[in-house]
C-alpha atoms as a PDB file:
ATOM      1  CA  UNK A   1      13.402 -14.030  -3.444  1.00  0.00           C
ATOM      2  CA  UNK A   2      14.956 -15.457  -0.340  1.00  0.00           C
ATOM      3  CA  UNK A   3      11.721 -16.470   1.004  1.00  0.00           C
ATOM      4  CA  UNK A   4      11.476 -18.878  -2.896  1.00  0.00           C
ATOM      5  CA  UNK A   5      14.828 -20.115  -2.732  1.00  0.00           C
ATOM      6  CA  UNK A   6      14.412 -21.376   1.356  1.00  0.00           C
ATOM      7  CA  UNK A   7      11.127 -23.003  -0.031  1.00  0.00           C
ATOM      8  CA  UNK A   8      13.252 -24.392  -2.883  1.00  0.00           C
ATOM      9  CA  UNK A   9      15.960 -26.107  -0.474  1.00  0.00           C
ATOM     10  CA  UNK A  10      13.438 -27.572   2.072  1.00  0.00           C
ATOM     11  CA  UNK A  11      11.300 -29.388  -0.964  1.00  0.00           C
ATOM     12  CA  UNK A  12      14.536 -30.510  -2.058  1.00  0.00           C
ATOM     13  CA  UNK A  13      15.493 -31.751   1.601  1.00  0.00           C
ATOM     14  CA  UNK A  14      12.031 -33.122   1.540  1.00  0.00           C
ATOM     15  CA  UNK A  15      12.296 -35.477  -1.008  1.00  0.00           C
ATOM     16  CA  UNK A  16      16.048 -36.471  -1.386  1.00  0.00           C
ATOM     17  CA  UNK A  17      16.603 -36.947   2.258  1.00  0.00           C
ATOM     18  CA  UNK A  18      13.502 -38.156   4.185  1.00  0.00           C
ATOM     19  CA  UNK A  19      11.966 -39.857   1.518  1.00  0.00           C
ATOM     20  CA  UNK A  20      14.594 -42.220   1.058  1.00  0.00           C
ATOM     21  CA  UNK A  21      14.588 -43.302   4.992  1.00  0.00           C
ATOM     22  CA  UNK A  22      11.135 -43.277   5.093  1.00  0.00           C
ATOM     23  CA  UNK A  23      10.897 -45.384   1.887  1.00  0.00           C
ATOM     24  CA  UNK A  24      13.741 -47.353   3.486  1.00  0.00           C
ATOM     25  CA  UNK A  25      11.634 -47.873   6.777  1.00  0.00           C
ATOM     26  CA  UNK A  26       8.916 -48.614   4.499  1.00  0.00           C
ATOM     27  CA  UNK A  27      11.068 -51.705   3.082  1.00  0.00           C
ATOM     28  CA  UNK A  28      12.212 -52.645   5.919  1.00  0.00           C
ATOM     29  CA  UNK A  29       8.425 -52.992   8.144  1.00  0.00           C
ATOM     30  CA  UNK A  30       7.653 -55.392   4.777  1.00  0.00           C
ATOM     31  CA  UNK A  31      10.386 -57.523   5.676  1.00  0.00           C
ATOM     32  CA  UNK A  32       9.711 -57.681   9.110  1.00  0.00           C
ATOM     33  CA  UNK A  33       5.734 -58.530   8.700  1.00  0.00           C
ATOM     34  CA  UNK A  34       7.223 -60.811   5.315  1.00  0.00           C
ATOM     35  CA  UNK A  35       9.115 -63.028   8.261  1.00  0.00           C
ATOM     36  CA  UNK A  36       5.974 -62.821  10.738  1.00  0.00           C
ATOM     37  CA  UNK A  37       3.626 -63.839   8.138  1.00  0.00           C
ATOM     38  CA  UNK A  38       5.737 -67.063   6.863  1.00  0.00           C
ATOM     39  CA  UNK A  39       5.956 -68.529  10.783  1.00  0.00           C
ATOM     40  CA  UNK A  40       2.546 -67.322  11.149  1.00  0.00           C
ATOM     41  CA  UNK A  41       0.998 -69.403   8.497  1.00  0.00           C
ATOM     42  CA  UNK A  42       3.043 -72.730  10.697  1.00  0.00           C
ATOM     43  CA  UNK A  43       1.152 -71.816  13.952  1.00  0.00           C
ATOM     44  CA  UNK A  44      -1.667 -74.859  13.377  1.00  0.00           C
ATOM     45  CA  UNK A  45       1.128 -77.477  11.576  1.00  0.00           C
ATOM     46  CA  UNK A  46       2.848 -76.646  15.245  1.00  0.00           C
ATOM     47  CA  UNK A  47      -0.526 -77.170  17.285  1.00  0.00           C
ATOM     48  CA  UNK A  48      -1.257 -80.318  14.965  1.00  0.00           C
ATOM     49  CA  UNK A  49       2.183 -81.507  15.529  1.00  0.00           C
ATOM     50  CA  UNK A  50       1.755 -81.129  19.983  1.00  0.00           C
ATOM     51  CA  UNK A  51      -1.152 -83.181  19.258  1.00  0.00           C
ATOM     52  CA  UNK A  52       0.078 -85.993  17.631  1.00  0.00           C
ATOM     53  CA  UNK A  53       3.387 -86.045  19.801  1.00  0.00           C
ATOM     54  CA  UNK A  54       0.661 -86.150  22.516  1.00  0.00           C
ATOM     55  CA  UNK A  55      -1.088 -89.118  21.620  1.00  0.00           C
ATOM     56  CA  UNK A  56       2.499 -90.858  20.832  1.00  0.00           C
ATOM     57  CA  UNK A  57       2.990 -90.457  24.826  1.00  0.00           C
ATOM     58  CA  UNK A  58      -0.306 -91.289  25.319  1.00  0.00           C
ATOM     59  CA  UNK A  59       0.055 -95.012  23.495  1.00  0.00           C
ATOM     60  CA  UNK A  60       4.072 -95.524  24.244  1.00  0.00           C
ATOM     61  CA  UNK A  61       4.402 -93.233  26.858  1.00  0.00           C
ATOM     62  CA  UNK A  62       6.907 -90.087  27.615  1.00  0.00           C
ATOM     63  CA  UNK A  63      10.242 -90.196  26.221  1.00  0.00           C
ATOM     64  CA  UNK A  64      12.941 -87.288  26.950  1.00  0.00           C
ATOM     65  CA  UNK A  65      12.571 -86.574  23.385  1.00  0.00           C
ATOM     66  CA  UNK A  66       8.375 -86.396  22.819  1.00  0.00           C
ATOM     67  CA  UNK A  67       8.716 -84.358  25.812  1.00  0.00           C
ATOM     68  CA  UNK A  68      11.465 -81.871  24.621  1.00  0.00           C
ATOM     69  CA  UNK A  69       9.353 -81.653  21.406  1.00  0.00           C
ATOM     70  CA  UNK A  70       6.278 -80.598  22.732  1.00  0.00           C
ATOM     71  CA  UNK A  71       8.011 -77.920  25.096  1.00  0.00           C
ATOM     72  CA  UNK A  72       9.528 -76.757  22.410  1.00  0.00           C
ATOM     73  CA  UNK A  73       6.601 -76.130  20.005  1.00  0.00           C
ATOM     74  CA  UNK A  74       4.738 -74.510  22.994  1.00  0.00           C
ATOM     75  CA  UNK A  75       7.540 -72.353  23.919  1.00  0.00           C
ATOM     76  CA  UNK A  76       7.930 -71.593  19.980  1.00  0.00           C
ATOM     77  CA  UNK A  77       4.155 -70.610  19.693  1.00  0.00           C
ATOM     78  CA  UNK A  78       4.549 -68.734  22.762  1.00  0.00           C
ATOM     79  CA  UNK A  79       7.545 -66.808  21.371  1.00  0.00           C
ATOM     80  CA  UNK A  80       5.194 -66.120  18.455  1.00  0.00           C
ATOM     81  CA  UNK A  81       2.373 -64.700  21.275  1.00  0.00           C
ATOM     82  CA  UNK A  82       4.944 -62.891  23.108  1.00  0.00           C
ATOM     83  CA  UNK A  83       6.086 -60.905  20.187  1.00  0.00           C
ATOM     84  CA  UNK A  84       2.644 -60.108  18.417  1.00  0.00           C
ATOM     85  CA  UNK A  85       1.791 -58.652  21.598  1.00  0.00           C
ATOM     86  CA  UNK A  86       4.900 -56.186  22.017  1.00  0.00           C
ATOM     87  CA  UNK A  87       5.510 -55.448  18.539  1.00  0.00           C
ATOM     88  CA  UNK A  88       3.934 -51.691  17.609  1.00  0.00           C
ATOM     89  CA  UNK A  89       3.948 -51.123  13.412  1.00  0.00           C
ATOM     90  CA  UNK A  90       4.704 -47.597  13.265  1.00  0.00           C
ATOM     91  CA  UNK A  91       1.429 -46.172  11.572  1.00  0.00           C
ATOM     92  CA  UNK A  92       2.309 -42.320  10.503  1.00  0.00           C
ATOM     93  CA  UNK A  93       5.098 -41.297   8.499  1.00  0.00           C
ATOM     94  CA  UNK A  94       6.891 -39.735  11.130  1.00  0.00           C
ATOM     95  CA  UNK A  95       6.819 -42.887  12.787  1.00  0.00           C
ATOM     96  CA  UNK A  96       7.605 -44.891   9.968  1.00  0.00           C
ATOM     97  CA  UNK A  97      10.375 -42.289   9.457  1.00  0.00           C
ATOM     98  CA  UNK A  98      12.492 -42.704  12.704  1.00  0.00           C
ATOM     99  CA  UNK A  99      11.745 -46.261  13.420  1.00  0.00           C
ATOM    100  CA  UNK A 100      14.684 -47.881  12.031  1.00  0.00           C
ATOM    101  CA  UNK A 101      16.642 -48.922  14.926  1.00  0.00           C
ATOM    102  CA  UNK A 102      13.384 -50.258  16.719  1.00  0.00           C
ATOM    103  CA  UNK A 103      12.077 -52.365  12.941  1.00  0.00           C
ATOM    104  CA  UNK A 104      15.833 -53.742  12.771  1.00  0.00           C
ATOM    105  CA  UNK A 105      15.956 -54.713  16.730  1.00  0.00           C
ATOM    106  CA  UNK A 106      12.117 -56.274  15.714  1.00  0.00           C
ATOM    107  CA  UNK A 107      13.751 -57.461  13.022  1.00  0.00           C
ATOM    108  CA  UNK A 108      16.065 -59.719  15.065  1.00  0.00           C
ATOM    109  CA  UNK A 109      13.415 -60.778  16.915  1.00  0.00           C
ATOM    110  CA  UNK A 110      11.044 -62.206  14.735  1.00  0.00           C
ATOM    111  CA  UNK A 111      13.893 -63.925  13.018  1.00  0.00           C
ATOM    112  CA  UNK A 112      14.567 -65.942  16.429  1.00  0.00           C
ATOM    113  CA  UNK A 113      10.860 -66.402  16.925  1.00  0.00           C
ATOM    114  CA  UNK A 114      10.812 -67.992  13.416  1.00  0.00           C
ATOM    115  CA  UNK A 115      13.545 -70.180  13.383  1.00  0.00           C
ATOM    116  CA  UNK A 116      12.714 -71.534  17.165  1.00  0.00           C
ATOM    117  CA  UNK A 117       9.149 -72.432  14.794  1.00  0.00           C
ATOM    118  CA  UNK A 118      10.767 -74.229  12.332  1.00  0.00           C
ATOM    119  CA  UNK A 119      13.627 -75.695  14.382  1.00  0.00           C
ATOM    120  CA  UNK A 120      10.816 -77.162  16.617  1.00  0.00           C
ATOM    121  CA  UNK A 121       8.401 -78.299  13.432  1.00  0.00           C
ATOM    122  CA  UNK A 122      11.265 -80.152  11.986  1.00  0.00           C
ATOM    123  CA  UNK A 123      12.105 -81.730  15.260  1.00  0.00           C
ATOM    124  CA  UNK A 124       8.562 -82.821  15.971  1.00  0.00           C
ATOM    125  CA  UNK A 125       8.108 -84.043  12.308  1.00  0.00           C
ATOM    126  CA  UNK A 126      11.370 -86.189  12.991  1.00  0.00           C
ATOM    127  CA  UNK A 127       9.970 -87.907  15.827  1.00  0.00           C
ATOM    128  CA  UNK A 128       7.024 -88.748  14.320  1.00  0.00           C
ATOM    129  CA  UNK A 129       8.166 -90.493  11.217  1.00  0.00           C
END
């Protein structure tokens, strides 16, 4: 009987408690790939974007600004390199379980890496109109 009722508590334990974090977890590695996959889908506007500011030097020559454009899109794509690289997905559950801390912290990250993208997109786009 005791042996049925510690079997009852850890199922219970089992689904009301990890579950949730792990479903949690679950949300949260979506949101983190969700932010990835947006600045991802930038990367060739970005390469597109050094080009053209390239040629603009090329025909007027450098300016402070077509300079501090095209450093920042590299730097940006870099970030983007930089990050794919160290960023590990947790693949189990158990991973997935106790990786909150680390998907929040990669969380952060991405965020930065994103908006350095788009910060240096629209300031590229700027200086070419």
């Amino acid at each position: 009987m005791t042996h049925r009722i510690l079997i009852t508590i850890s199922a219970f334990l089992l689904v009301f408690v990890v579950t949730p974090a792990f479903a949690d977890n679950s949300e949260l590695a979506k949101e983190v790939m969700d932010i990835h996959d947006v600045a991802m889908a930038r990367m060739t506007d970005m390469h597109e974007l050094k080009l053209e500011l390239l040629a603009l030097e090329k025909k007027s020559g450098p300016t402070e600004q077509t300079t501090a454009a095209i450093n920042a899109l590299q730097n940006a794509s870099k970030g983007m390199m930089v990050w794919m690289r160290q960023y590990k997905h947790p693949k189990t559950p158990a991973e997935l379980q106790n990786a909150q801390e680390y998907l929040l912290s990669e969380k952060v990250k991405i965020q930065e890496v994103s908006d350095a993208m788009f910060s240096s997109i629209d300031t590229a786009e700027k200086l070419l109109k």
